[in-house]
PDB file of N, CA and C in Angstrom:
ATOM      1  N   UNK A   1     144.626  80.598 -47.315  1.00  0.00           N
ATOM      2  CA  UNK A   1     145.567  79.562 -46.886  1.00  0.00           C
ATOM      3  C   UNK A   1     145.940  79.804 -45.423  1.00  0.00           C
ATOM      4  N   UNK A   2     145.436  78.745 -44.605  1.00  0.00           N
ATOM      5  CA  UNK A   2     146.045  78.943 -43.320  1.00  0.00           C
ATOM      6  C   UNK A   2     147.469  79.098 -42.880  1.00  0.00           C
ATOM      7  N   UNK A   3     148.340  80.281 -42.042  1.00  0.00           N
ATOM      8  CA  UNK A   3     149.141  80.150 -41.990  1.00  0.00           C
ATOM      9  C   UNK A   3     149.704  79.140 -40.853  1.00  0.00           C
ATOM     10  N   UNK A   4     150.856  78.159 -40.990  1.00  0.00           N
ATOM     11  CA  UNK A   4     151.389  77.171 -40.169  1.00  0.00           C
ATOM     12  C   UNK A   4     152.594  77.910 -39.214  1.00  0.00           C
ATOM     13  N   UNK A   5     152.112  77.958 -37.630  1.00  0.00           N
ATOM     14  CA  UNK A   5     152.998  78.511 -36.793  1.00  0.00           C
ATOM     15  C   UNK A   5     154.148  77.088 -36.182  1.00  0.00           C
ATOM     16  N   UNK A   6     154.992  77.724 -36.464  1.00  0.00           N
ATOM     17  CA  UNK A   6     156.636  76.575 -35.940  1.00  0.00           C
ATOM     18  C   UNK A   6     156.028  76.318 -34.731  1.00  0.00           C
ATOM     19  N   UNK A   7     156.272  75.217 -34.199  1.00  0.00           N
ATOM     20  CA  UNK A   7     156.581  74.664 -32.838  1.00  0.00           C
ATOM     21  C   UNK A   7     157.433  74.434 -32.067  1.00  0.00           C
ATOM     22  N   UNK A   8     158.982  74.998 -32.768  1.00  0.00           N
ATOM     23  CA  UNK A   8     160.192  75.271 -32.142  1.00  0.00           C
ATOM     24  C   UNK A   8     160.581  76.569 -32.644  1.00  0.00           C
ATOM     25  N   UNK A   9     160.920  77.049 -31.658  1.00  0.00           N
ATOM     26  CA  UNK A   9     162.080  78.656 -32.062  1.00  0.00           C
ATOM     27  C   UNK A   9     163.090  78.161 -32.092  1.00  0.00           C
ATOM     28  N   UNK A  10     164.070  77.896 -33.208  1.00  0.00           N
ATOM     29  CA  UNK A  10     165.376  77.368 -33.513  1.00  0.00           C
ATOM     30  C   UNK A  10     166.014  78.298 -32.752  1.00  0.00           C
ATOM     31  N   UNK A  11     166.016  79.508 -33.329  1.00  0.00           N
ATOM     32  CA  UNK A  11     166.764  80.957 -32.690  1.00  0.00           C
ATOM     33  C   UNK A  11     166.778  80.683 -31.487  1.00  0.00           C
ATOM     34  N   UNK A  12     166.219  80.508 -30.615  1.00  0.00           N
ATOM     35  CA  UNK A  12     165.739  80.387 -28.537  1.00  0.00           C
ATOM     36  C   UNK A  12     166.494  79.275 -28.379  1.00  0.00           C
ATOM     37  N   UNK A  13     166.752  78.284 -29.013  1.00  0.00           N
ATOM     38  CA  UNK A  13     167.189  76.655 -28.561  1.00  0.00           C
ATOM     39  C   UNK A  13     168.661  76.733 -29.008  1.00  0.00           C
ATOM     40  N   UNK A  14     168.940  77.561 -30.383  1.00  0.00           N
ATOM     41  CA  UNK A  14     170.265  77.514 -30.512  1.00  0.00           C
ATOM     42  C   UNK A  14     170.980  78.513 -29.366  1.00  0.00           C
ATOM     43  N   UNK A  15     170.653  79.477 -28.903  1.00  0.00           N
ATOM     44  CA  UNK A  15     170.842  80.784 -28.122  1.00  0.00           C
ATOM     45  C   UNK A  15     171.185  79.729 -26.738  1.00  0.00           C
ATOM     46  N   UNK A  16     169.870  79.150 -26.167  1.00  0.00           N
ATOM     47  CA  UNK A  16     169.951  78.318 -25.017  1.00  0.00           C
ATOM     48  C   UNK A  16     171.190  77.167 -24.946  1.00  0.00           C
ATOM     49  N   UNK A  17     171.749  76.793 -25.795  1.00  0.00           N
ATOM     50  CA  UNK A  17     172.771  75.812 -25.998  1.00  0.00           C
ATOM     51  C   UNK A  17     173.577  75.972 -25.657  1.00  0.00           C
ATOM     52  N   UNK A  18     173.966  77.436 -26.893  1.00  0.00           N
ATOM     53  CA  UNK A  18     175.251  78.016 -26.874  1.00  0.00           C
ATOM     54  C   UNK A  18     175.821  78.490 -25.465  1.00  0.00           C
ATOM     55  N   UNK A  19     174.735  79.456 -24.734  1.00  0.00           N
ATOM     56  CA  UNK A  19     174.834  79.591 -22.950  1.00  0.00           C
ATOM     57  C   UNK A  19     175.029  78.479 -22.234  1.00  0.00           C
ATOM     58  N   UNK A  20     174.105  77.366 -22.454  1.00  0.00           N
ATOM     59  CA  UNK A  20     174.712  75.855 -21.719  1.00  0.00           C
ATOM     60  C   UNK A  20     176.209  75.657 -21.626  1.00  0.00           C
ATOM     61  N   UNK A  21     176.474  75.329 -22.966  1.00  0.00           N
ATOM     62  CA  UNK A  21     177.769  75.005 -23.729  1.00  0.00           C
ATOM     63  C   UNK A  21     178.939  75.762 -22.735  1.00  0.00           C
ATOM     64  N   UNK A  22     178.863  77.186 -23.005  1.00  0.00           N
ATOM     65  CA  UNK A  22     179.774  78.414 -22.488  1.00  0.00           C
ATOM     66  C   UNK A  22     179.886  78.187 -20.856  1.00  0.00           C
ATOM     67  N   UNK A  23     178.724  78.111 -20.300  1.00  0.00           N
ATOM     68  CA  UNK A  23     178.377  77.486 -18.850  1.00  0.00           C
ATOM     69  C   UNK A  23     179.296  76.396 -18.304  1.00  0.00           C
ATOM     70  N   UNK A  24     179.002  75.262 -19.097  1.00  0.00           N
ATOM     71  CA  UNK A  24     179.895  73.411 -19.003  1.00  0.00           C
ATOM     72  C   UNK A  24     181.251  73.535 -19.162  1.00  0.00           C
ATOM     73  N   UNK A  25     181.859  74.807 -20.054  1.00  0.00           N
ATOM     74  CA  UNK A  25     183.165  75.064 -20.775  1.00  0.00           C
ATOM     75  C   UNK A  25     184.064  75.829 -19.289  1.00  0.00           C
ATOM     76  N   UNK A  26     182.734  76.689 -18.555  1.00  0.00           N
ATOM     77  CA  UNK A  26     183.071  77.464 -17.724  1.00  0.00           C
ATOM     78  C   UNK A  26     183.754  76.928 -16.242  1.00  0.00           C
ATOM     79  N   UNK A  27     182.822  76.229 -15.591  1.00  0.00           N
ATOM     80  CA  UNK A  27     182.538  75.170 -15.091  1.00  0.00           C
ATOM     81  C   UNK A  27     184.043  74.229 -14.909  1.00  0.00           C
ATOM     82  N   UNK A  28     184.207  74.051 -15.812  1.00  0.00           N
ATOM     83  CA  UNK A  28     185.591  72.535 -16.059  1.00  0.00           C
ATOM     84  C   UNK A  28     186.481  73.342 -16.007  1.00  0.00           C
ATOM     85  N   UNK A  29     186.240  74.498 -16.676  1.00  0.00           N
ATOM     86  CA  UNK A  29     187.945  75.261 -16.966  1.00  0.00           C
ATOM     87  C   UNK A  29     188.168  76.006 -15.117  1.00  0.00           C
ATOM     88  N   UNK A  30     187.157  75.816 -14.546  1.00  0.00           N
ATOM     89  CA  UNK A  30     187.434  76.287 -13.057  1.00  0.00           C
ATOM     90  C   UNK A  30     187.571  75.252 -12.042  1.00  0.00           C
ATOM     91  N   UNK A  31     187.134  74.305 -12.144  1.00  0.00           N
ATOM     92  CA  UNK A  31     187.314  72.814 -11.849  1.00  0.00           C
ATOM     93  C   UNK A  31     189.065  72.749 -11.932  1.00  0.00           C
ATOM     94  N   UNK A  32     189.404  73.201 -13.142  1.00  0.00           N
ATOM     95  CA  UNK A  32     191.090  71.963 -13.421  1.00  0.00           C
ATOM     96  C   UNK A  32     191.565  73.601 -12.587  1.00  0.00           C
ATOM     97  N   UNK A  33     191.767  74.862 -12.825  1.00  0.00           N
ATOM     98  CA  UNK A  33     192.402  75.779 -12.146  1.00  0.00           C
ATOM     99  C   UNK A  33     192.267  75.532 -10.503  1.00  0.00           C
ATOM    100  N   UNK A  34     190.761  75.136 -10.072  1.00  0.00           N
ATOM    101  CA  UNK A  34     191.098  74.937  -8.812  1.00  0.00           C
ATOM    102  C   UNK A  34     191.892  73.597  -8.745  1.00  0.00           C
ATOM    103  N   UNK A  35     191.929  72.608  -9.036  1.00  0.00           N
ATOM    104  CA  UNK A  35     192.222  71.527  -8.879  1.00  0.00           C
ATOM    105  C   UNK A  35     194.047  71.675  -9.194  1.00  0.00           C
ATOM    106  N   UNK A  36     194.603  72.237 -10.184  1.00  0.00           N
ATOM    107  CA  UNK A  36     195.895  72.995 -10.167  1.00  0.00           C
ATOM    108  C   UNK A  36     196.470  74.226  -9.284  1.00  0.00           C
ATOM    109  N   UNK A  37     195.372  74.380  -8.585  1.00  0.00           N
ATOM    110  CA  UNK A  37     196.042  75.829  -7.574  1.00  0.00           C
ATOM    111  C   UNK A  37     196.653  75.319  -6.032  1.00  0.00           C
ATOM    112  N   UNK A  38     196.055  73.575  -5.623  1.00  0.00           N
ATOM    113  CA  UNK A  38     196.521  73.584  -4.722  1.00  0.00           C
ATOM    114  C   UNK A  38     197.572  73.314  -3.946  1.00  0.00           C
ATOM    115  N   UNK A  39     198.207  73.124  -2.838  1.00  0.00           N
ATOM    116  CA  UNK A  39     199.484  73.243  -2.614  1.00  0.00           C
ATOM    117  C   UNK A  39     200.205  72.398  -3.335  1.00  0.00           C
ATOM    118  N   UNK A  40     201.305  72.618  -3.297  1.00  0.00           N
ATOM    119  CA  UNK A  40     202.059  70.974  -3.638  1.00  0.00           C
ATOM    120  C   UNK A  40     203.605  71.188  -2.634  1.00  0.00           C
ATOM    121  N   UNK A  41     203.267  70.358  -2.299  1.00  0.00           N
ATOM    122  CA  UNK A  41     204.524  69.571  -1.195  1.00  0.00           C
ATOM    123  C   UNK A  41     205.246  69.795  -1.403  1.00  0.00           C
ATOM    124  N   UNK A  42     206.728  69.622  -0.982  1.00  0.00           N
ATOM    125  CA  UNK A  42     208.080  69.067  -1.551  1.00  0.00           C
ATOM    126  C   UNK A  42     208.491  67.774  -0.845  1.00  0.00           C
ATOM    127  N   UNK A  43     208.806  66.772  -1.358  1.00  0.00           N
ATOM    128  CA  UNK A  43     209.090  65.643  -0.581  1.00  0.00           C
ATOM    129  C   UNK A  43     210.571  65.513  -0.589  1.00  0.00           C
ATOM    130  N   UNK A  44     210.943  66.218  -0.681  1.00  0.00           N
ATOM    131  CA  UNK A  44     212.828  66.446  -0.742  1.00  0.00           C
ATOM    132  C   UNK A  44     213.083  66.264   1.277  1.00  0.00           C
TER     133      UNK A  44
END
């Protein structure tokens, strides 16, 4: 019986995601801190 080799490594694609994911999460959450760090005025 011939054996049938996968054509996706689930393991590699779920692994690759999860790093995407963590990356995009990374990314935004440094985005709004810079975007909250900068001065703010007083208009008093």
């Amino acid at each position: 019986m011939l054996h049938m080799l996968p054509l996706v490594d689930w393991t590699n694609g779920i692994i690759m995601i999860g790093i995407f994911g963590l990356v995009c999460v990374g990314l935004v959450a440094a985005l709004l801190i810079f975007m909250n760090s900068g001065k703010k005025e007083d208009d008093v």
